[in-house]
Every structure is written in structure tokens, then in C-alpha cells.
N, C-alpha and C. Protein backbone atom coordinates (compact mmCIF):
# COMPACT_ATOMS: atom_id res chain seq x y z
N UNK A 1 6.57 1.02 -75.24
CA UNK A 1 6.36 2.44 -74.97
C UNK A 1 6.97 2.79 -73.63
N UNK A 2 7.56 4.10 -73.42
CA UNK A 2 7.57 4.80 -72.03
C UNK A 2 7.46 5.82 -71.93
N UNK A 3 7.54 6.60 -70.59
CA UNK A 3 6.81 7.84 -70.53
C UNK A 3 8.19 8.66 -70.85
N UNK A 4 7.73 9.50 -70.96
CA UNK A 4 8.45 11.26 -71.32
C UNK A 4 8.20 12.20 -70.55
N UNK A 5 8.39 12.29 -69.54
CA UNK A 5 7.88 13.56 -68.86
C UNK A 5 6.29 13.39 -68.31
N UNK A 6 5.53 12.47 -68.52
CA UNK A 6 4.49 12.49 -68.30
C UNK A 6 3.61 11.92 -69.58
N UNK A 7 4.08 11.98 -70.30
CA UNK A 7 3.58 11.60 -71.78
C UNK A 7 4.13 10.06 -72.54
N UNK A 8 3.47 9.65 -72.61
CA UNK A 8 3.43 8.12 -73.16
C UNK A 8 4.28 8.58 -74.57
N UNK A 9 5.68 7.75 -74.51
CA UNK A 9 6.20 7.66 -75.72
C UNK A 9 6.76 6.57 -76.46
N UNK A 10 6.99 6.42 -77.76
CA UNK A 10 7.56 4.92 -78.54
C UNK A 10 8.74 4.82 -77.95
N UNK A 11 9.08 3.74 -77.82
CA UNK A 11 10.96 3.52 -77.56
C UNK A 11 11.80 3.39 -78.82
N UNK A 12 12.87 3.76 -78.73
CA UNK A 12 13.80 3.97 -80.17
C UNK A 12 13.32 2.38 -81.21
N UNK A 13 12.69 1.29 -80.74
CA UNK A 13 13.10 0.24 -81.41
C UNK A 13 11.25 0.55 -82.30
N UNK A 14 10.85 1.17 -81.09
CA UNK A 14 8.55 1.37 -81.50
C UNK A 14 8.83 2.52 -82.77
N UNK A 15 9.82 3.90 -82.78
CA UNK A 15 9.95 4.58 -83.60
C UNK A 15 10.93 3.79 -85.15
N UNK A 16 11.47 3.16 -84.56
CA UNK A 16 12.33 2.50 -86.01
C UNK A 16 10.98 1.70 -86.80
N UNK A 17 10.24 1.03 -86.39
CA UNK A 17 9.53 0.02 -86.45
C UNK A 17 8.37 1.36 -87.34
N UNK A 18 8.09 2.53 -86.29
CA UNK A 18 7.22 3.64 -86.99
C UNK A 18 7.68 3.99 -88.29
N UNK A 19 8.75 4.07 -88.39
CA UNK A 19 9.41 5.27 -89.21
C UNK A 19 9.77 4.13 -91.09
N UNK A 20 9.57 2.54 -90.37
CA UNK A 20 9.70 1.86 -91.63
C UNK A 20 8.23 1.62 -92.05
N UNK A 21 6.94 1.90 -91.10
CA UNK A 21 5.77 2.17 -91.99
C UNK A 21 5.12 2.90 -92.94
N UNK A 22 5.81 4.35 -92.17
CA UNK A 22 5.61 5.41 -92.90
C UNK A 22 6.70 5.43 -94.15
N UNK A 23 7.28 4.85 -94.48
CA UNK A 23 8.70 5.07 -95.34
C UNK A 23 7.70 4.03 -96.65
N UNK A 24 6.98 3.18 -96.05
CA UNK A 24 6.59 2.28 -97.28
C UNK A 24 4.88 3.26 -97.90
N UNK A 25 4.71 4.25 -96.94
CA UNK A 25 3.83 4.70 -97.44
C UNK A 25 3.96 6.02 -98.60
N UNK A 26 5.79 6.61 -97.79
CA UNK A 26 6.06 7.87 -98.64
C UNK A 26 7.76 7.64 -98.55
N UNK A 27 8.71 6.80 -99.41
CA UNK A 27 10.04 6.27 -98.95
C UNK A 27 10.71 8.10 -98.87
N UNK A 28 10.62 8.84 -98.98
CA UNK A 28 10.83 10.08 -98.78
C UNK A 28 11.23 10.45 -97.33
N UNK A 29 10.56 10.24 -96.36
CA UNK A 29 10.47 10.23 -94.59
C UNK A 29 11.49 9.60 -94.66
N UNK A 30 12.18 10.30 -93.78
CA UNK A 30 13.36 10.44 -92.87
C UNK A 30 13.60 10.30 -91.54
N UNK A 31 12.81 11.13 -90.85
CA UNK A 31 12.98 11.17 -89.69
C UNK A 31 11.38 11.46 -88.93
N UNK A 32 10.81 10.64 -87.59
CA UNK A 32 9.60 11.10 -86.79
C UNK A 32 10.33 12.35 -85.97
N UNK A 33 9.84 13.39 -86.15
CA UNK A 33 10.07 14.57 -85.50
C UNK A 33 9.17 14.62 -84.04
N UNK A 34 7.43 13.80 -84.04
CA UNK A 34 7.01 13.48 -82.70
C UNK A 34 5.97 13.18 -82.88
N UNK A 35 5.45 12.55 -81.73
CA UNK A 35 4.40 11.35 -82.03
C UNK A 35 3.39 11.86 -80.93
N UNK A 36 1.99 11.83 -81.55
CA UNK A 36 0.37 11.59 -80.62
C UNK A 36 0.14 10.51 -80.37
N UNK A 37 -0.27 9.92 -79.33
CA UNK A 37 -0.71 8.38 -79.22
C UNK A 37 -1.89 7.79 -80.04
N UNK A 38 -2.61 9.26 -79.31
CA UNK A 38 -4.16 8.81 -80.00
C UNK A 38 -5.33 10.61 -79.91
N UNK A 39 -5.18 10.38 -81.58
CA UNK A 39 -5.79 11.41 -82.29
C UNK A 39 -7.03 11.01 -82.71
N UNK A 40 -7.96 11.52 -83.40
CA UNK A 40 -9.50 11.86 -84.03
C UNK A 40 -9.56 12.86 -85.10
N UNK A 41 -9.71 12.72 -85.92
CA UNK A 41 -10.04 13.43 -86.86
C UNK A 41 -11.42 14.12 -87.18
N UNK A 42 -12.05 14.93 -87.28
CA UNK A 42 -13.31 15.36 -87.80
C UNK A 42 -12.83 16.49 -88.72
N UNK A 43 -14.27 16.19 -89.64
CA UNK A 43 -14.29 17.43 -90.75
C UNK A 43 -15.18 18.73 -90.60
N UNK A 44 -15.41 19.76 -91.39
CA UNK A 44 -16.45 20.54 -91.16
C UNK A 44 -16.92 20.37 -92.40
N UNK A 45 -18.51 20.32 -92.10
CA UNK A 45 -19.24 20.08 -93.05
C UNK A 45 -19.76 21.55 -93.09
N UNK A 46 -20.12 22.07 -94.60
CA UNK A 46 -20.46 23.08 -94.66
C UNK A 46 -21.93 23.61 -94.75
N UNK A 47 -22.54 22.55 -95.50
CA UNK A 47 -23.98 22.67 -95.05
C UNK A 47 -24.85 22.60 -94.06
N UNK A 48 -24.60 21.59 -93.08
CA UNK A 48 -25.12 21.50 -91.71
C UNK A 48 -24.42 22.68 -90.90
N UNK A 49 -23.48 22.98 -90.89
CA UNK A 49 -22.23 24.03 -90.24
C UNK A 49 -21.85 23.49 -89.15
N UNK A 50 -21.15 22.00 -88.90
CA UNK A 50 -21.51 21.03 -88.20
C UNK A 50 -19.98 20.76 -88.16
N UNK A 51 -19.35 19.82 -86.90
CA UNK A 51 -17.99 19.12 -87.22
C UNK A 51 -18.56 17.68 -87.29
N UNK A 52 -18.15 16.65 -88.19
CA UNK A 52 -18.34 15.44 -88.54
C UNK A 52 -17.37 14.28 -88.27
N UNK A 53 -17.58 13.21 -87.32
CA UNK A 53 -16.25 12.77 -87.12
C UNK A 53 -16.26 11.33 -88.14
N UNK A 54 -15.03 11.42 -88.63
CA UNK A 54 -14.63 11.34 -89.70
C UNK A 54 -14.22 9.60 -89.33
N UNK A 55 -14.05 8.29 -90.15
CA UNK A 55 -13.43 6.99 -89.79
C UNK A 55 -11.82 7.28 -89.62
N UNK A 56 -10.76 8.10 -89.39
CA UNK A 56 -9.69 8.00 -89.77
C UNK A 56 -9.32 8.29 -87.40
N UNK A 57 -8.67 7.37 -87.20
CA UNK A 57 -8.07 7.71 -85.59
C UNK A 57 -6.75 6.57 -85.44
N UNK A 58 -6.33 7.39 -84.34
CA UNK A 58 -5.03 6.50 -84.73
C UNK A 58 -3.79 7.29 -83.88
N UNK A 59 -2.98 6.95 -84.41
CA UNK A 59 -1.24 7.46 -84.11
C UNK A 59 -1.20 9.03 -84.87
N UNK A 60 -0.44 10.16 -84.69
CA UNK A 60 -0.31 11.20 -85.58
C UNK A 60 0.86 11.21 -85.46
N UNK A 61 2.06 11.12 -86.46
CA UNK A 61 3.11 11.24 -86.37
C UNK A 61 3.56 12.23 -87.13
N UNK A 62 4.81 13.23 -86.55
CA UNK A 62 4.88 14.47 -87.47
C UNK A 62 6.35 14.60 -87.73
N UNK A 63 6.42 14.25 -89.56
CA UNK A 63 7.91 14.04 -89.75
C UNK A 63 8.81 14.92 -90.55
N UNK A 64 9.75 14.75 -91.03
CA UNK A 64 10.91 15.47 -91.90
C UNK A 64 11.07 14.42 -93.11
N UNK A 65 11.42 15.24 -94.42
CA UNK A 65 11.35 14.50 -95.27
C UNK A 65 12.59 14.71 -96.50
N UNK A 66 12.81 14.01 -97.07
CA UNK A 66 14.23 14.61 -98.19
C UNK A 66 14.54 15.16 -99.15
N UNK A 67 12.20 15.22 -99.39
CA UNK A 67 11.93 15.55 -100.84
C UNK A 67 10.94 17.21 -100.30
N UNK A 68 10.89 18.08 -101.37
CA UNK A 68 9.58 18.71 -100.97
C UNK A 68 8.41 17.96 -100.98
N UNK A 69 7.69 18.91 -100.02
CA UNK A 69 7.63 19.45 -98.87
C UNK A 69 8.39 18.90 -97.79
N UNK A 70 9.59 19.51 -97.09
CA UNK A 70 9.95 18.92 -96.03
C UNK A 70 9.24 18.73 -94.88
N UNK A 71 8.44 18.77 -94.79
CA UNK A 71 7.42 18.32 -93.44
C UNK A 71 6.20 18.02 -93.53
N UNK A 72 5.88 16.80 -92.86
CA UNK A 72 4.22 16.39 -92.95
C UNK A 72 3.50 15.83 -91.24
N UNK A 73 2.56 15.55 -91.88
CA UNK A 73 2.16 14.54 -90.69
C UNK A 73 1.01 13.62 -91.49
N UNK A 74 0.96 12.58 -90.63
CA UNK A 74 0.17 11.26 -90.77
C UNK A 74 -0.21 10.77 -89.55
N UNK A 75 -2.13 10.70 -90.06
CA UNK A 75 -2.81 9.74 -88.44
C UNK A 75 -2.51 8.59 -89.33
N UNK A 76 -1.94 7.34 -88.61
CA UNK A 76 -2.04 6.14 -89.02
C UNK A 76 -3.28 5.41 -88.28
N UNK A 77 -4.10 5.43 -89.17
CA UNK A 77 -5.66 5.19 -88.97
C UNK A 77 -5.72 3.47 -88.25
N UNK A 78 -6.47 3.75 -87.04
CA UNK A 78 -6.37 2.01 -86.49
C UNK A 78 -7.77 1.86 -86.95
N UNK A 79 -8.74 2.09 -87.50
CA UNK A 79 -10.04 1.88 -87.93
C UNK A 79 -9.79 1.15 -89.21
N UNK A 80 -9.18 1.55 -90.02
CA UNK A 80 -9.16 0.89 -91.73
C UNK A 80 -8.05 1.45 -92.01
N UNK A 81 -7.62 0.87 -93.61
CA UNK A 81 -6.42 1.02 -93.99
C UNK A 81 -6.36 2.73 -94.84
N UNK A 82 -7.46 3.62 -94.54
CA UNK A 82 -6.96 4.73 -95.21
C UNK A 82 -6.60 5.58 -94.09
N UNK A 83 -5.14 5.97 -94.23
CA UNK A 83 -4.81 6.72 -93.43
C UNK A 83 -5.06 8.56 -93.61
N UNK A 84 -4.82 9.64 -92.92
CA UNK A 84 -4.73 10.75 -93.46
C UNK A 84 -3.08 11.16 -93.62
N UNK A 85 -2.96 12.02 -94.50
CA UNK A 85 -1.31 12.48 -94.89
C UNK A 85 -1.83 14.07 -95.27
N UNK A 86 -0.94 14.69 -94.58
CA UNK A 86 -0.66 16.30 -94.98
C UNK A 86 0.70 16.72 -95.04
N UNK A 87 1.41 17.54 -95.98
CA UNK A 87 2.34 18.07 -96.42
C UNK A 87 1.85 19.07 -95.51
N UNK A 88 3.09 19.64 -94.68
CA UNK A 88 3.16 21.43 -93.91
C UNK A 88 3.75 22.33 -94.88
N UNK A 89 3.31 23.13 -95.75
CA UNK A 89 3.50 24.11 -96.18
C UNK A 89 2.94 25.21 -95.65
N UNK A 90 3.89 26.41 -96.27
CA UNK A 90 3.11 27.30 -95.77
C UNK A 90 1.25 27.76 -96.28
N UNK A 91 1.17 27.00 -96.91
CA UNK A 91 -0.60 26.84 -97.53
C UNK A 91 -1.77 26.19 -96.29
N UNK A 92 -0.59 25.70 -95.26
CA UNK A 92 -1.45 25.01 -94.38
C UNK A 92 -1.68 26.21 -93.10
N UNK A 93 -3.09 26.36 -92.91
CA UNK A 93 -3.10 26.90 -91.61
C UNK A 93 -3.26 26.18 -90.23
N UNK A 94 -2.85 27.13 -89.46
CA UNK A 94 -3.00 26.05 -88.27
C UNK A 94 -4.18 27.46 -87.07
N UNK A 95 -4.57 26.96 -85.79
CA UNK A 95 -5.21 26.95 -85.07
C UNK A 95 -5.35 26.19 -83.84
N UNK A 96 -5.04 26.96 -83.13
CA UNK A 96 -4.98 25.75 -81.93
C UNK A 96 -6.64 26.29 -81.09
N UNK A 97 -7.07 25.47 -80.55
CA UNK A 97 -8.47 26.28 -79.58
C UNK A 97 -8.89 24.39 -78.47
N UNK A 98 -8.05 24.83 -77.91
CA UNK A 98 -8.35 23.94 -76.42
C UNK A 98 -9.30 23.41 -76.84
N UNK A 99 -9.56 22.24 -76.31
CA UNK A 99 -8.49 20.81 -76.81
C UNK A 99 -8.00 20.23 -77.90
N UNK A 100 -8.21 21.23 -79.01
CA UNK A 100 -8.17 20.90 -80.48
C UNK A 100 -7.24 21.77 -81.37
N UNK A 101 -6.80 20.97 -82.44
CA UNK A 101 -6.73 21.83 -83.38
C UNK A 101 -6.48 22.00 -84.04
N UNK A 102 -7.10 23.08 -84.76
CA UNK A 102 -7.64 23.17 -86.23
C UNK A 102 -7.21 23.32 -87.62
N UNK A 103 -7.19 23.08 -88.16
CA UNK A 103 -6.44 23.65 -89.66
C UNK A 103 -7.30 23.59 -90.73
N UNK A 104 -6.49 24.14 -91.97
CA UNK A 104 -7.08 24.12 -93.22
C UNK A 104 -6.11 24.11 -94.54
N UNK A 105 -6.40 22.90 -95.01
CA UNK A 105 -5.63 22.70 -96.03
C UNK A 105 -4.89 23.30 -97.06
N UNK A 106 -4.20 23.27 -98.02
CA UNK A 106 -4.41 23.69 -99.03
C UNK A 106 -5.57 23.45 -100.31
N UNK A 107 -6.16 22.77 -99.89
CA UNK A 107 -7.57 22.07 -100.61
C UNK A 107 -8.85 23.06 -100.44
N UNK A 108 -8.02 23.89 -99.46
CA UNK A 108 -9.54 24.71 -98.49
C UNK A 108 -10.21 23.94 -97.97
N UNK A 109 -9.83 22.45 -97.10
CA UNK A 109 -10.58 21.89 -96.41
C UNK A 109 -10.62 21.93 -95.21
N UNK A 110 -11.67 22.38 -94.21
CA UNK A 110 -11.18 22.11 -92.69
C UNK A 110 -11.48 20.90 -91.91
N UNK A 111 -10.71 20.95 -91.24
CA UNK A 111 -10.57 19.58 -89.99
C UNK A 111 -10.00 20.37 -88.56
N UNK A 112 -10.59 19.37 -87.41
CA UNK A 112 -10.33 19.14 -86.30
C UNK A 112 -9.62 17.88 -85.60
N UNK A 113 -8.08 17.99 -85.12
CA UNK A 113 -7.93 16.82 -84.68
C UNK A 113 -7.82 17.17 -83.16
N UNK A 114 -8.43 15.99 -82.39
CA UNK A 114 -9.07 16.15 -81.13
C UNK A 114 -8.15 14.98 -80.69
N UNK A 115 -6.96 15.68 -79.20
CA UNK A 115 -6.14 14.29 -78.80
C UNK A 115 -6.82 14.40 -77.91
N UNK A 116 -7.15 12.64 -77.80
CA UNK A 116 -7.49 11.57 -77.22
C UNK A 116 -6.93 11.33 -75.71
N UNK A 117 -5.56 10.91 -75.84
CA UNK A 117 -5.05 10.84 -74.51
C UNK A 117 -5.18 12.33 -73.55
N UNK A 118 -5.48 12.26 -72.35
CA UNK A 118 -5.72 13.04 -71.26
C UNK A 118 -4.39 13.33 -70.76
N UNK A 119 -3.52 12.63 -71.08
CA UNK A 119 -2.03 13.12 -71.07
C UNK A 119 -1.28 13.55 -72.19
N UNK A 120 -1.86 13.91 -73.04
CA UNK A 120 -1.20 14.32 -74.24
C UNK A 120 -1.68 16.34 -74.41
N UNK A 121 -0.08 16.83 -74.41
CA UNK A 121 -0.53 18.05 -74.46
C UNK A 121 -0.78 18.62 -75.60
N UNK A 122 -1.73 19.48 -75.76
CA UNK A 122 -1.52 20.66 -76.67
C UNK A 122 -0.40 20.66 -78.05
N UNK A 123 -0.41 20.61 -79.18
CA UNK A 123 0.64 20.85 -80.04
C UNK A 123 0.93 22.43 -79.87
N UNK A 124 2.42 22.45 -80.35
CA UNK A 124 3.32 23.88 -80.51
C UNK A 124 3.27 23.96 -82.41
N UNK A 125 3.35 25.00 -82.49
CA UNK A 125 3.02 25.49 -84.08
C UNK A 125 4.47 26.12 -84.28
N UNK A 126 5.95 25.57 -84.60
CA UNK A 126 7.31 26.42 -84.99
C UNK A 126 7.14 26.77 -86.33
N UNK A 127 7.45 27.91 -86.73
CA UNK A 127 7.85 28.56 -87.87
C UNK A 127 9.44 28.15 -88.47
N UNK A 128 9.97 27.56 -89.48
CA UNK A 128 11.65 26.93 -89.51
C UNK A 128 11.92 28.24 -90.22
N UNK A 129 13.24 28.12 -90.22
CA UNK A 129 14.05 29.10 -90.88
C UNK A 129 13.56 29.60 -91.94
N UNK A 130 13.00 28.73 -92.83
CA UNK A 130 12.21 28.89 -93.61
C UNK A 130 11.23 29.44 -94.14
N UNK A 131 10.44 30.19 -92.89
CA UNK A 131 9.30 30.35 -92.39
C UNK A 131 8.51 29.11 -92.64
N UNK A 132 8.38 28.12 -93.16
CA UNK A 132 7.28 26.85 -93.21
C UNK A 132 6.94 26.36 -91.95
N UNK A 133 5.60 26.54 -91.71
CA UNK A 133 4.82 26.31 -89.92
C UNK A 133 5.67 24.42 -90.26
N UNK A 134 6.09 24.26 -88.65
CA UNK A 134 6.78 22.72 -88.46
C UNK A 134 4.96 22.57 -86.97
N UNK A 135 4.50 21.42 -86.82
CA UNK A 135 3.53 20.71 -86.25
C UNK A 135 4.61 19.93 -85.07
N UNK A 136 4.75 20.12 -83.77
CA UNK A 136 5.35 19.64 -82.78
C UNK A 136 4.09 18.83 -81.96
N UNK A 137 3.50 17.72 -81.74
CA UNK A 137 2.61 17.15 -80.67
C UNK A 137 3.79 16.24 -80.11
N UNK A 138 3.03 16.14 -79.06
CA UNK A 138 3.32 14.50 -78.00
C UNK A 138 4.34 14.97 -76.91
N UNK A 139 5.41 13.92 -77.65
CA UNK A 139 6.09 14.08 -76.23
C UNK A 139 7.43 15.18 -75.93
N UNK A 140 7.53 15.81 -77.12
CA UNK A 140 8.42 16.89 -77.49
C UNK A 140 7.88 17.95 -76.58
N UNK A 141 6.71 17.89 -76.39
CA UNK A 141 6.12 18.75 -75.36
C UNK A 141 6.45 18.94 -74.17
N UNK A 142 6.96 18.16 -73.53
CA UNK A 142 7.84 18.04 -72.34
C UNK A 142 8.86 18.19 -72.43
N UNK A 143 9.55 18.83 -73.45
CA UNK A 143 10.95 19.88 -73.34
C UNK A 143 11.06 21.11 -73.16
N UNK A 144 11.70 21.84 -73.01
CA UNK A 144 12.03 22.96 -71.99
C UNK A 144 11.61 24.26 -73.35
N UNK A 145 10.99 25.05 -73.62
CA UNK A 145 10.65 26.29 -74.74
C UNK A 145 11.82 26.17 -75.73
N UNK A 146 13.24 26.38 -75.08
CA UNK A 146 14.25 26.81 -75.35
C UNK A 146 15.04 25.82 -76.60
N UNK A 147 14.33 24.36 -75.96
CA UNK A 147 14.63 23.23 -76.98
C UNK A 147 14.10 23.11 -78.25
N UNK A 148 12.68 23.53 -78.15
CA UNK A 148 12.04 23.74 -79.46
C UNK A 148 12.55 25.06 -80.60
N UNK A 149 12.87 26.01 -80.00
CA UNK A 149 13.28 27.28 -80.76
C UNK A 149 14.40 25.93 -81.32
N UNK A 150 15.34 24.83 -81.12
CA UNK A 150 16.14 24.49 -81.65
C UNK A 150 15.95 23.52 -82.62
N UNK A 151 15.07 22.91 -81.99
CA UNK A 151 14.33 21.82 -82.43
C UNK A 151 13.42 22.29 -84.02
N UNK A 152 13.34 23.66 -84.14
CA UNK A 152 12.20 24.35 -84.91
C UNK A 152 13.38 25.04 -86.02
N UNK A 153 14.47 25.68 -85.58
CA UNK A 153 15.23 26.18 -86.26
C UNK A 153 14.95 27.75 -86.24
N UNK A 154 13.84 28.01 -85.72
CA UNK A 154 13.03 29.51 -85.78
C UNK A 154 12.15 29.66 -84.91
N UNK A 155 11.28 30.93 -84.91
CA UNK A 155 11.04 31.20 -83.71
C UNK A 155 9.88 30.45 -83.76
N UNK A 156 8.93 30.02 -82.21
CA UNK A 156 8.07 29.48 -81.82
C UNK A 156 6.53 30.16 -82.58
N UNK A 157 5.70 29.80 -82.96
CA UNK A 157 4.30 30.11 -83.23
C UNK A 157 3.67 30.49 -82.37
N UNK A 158 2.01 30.33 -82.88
CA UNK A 158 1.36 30.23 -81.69
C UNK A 158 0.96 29.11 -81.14
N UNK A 159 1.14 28.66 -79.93
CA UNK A 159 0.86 28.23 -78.64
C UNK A 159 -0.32 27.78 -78.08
């Protein structure tokens, strides 16, 4: 690993090494678009009206893909072998609310993922050409606004 701007990142050989795990999980992935070190997952439970934290923590990696949906993300769970996987469509909402944040599936399920590292900023929410919301965390975060509008293909979300 090395830093990025302040942010702990894989080195090209930690992302090759990433990018052939995720490939055996979905051979579709193409490319890590950017990486969380260390994420948390919780759910909302609806009866208690409660957030529940969930066994799934880990790596969140947020990628490009060859097949539809072109974009997902995956916590690669260091607790057990079930990881979480989400397709970004536009079915997915997003939410950001310091230090977290939030979404809801296309399942209508909600979750909270809560980063871990104290150096890990905030995710950016890009809209692609496409309009399909793209999920930016980690160390992409430490590029300049101007990179992401490129990086995104379209204009920036919310923030």
C-alpha cells in the first residue's frame, strides 16, 4: 500500500492482485475505479427502527464492468466468505449524511456503510453520461473536482 494524498492506497501490483479477485467473483469487472480500506456495513431494521450492524466489513471497491450494469461495488468481507455486491443503477439511491452513507437498493433495502479509516474521505456521488449515479470513495478523493467531472464523464452529484 501507499498513500495518495493523505489516503492509504493499493499499489498497481495490490490492485492487479484486487481486480483478479473480484473477476473470479463476477469475470465481467474490468477495471477498480477506487478503493475504501475499511468499510462497515449496517442494515435498517424496520421493526425496531434501528440500524443493525451487519457481519459483512472489509475493503469496498467500486468498479466498471463489460456487461450490464456497468458499475458496481463490493465490500470484500474480512469476517467470512459472504461478501456484499451491488450493481449502480439508476434504481440505486444514494445519500451521503456525515460520516456515512446511505442507500437503498433496488430490493427496497436500506443500508449504511460507515468508513472506518479516519483518513478516508467522504464518497462523491457522479452522474455518467448516462445519467447512471457512478460511487467514487478512497483515494480518488484526493483529486482535484475537475478530475472527477472526467473521471465521471458527467456532472458531479451530491457531495
Amino acid at each position: 500500500m501507499s498513500s495518495f494524498g493523505g489516503v492509504t492506497c493499493l499499489t498497481t501490483k495490490g490492485l492487479d492482485i484486487s481486480l483478479a479477485a473480484l473477476q473470479r467473483q463476477d469475470p465481467y469487472i474490468n477495471n477498480i475505479v477506487d478503493v475504501a480500506s475499511q468499510v462497515a456495513l449496517y442494515t435498517f431494521n424496520n421493526e425496531t427502527n434501528e440500524w443493525e450492524k451487519t457481519e459483512i466489513e472489509g475493503t469496498l471497491f467500486v468498479y466498471t464492468r463489460l456487461a450490464s450494469p456497468k458499475h458496481g461495488f463490493t465490500i470484500m468481507n474480512r469476517l467470512s466468505m459472504e461478501n456484499l455486491t451491488e450493481p449502480i443503477t439508476k434504481d440505486l439511491d444514494f445519500q451521503l449524511q456525515d460520516p456515512f452513507l446511505l442507500y437503498r437498493n433496488a430490493r427496497c433495502e436500506y443500508f449504511r456503510i460507515i468508513f472506518l479509516s479516519s483518513s478516508c474521505p467522504l464518497p462523491v456521488i457522479c452522474l455518467s453520461s448516462s445519467r447512471t449515479p457512478i460511487l467514487l470513495v478512497g483515494c480518488k478523493m484526493s483529486l482535484r473536482v475537475e478530475r472527477f467531472w472526467s473521471l465521471c464523464g458527467g456532472d458531479v452529484g451530491d457531495v
